[in-house]
C-alpha atoms as a PDB file:
ATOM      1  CA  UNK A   1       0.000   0.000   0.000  1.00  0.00           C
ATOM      2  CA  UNK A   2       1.404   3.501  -0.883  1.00  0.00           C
ATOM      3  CA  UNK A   3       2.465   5.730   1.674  1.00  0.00           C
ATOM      4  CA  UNK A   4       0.875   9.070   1.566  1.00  0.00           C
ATOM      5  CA  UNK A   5       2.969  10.997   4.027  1.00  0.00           C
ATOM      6  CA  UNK A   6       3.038  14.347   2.966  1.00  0.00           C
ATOM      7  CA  UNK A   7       1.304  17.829   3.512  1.00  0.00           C
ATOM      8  CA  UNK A   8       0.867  20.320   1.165  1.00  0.00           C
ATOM      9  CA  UNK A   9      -1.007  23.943   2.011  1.00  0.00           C
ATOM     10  CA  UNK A  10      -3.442  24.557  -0.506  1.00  0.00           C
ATOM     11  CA  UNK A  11      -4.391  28.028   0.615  1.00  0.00           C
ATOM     12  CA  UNK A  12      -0.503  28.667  -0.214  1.00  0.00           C
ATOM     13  CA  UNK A  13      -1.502  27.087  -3.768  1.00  0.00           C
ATOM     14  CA  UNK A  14      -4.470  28.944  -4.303  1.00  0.00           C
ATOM     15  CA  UNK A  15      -2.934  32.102  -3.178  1.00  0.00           C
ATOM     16  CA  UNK A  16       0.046  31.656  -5.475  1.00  0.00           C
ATOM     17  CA  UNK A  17      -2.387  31.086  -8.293  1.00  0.00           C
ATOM     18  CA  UNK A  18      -4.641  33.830  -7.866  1.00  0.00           C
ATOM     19  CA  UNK A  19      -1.637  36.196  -7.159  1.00  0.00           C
ATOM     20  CA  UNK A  20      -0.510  35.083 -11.048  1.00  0.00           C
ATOM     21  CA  UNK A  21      -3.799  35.775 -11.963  1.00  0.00           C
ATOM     22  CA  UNK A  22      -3.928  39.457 -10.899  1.00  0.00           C
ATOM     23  CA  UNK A  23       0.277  40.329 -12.100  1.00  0.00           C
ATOM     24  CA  UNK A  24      -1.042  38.978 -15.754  1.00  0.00           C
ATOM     25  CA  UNK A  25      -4.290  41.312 -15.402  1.00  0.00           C
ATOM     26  CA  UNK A  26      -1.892  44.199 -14.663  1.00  0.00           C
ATOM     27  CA  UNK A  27       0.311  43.542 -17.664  1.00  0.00           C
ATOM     28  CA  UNK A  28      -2.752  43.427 -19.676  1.00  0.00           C
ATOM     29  CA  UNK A  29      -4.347  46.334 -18.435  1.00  0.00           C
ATOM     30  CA  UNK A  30      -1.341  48.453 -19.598  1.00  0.00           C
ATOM     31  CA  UNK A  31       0.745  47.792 -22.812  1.00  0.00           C
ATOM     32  CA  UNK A  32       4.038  49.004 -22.964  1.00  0.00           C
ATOM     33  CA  UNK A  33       2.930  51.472 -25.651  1.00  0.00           C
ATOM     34  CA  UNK A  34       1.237  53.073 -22.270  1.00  0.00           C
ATOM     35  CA  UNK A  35       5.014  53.367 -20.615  1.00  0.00           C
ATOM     36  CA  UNK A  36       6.916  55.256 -22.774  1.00  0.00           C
ATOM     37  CA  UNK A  37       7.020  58.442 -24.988  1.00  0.00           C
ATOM     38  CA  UNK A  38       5.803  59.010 -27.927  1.00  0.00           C
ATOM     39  CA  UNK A  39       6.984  60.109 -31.621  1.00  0.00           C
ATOM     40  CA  UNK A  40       5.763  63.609 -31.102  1.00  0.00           C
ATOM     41  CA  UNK A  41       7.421  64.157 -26.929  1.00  0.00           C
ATOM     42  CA  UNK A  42      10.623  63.107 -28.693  1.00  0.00           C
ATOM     43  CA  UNK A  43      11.744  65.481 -31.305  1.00  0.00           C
ATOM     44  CA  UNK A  44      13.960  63.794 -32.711  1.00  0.00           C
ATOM     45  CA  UNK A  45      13.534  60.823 -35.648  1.00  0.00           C
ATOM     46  CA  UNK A  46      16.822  59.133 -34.454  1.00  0.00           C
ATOM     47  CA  UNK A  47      15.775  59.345 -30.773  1.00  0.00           C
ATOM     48  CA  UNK A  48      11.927  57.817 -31.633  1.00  0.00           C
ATOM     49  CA  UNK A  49      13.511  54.791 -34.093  1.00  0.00           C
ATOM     50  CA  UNK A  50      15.382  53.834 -31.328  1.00  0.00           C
ATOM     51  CA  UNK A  51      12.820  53.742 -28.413  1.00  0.00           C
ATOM     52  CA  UNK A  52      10.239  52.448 -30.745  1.00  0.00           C
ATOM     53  CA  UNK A  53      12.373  49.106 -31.483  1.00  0.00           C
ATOM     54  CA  UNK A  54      13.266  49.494 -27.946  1.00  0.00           C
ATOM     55  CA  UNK A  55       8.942  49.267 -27.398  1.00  0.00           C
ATOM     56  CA  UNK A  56       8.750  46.203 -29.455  1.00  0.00           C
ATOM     57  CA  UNK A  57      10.893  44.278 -28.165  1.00  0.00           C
ATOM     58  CA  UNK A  58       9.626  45.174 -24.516  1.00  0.00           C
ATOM     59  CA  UNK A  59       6.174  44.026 -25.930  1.00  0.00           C
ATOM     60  CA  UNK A  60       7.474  40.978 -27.119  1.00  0.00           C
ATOM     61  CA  UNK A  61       9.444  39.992 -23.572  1.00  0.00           C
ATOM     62  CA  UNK A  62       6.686  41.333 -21.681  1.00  0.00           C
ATOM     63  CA  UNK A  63       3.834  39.094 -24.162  1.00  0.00           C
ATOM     64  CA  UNK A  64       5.988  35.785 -23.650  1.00  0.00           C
ATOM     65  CA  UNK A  65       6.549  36.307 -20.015  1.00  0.00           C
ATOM     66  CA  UNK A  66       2.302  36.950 -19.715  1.00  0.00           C
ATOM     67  CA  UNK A  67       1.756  33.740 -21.651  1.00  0.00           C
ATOM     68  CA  UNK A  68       4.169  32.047 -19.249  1.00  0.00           C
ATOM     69  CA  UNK A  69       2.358  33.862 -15.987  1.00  0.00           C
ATOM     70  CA  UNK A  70      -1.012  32.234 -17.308  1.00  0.00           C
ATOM     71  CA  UNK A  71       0.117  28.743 -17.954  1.00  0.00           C
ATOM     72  CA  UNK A  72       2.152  28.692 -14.770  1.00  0.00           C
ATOM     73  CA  UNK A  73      -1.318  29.829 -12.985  1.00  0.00           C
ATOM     74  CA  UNK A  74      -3.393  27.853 -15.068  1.00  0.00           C
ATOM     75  CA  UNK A  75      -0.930  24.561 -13.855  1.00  0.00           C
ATOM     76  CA  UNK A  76      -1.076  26.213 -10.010  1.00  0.00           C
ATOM     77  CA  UNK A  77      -4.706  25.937 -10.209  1.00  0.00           C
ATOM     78  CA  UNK A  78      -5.119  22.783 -11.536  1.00  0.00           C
ATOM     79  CA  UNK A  79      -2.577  20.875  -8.853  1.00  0.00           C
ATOM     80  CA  UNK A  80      -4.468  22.559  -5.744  1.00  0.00           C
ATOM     81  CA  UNK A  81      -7.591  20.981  -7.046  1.00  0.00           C
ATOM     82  CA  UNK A  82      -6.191  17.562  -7.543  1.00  0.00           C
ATOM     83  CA  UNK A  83      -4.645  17.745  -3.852  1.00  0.00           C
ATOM     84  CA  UNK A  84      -8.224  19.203  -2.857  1.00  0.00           C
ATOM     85  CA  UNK A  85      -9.495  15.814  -4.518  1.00  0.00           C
ATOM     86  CA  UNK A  86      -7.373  13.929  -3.022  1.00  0.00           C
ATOM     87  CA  UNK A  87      -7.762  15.279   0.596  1.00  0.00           C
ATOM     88  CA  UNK A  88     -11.991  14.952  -0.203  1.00  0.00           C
ATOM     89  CA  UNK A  89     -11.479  11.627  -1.426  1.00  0.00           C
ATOM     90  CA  UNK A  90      -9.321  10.515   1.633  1.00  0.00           C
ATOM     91  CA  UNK A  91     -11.392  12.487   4.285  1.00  0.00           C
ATOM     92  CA  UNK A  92     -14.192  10.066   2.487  1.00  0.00           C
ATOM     93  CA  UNK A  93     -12.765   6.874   2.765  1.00  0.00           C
ATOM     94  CA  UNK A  94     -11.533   8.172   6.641  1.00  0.00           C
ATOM     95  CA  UNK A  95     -15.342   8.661   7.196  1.00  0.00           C
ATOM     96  CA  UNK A  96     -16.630   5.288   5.550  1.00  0.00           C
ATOM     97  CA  UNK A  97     -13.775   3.121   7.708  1.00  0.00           C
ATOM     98  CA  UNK A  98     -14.877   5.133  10.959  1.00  0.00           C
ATOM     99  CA  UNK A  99     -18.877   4.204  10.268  1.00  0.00           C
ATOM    100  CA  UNK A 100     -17.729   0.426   9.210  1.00  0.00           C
ATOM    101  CA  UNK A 101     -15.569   0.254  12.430  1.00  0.00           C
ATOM    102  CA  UNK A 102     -18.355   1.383  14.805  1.00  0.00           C
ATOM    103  CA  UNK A 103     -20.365  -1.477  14.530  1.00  0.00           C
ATOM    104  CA  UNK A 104     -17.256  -3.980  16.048  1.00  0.00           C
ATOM    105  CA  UNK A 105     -17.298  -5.281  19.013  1.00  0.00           C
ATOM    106  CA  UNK A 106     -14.401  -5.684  20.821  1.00  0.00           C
ATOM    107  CA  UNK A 107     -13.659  -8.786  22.801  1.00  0.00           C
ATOM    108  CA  UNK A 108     -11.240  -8.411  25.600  1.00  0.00           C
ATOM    109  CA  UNK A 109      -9.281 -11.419  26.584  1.00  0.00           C
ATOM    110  CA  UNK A 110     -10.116 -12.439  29.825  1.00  0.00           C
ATOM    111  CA  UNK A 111     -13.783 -11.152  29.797  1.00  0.00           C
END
């Protein structure tokens, strides 16, 4: 029979996922179009070629790491939910062995 000696804190996990949930609604609330200057509060068409590719590739980094936020929430999520299974599932069979068990008798040598 396995061994299921372990504890894990799934309000930890469920914090950890929401907290992802709210940084990627952040990042999505501004875009980095939001964060920096634009053409005309430059003055200068060397200055705004160089913060504009400087933009895109922010938007880029910024776009991956999002897509990484959500699928490292999205995996959060889905692993306190199994353990919240699990611990359901175990409190269960607890439950079901504790009603089956009340019904014995015990005999006491001697008596």
């Amino acid at each position: 029979m396995p061994s299921y000696d372990f504890e894990v804190d799934l309000e930890s996990l469920v914090a950890a996922a929401q907290g992802i949930v709210e940084t990627v609604q952040l990042f999505k609330d501004k875009d980095v179009e939001d964060l920096v200057p634009g053409e005309d509060d430059l003055g200068s068409d060397v200055v705004w070629d160089a913060v504009d590719e400087f933009q895109e590739r922010w938007e880029r980094g910024m776009n991956n790491l999002v897509e990484d936020m959500q699928e490292a929430g999205s995996r959060l999520a889905k692993i306190a939910q199994t353990y919240a299974e699990f611990d359901k599932s175990g409190h269960e069979l607890l439950a079901k062995t504790a009603g089956d068990m009340s019904g014995l008798h015990v005999m006491v040598a001697g008596s």
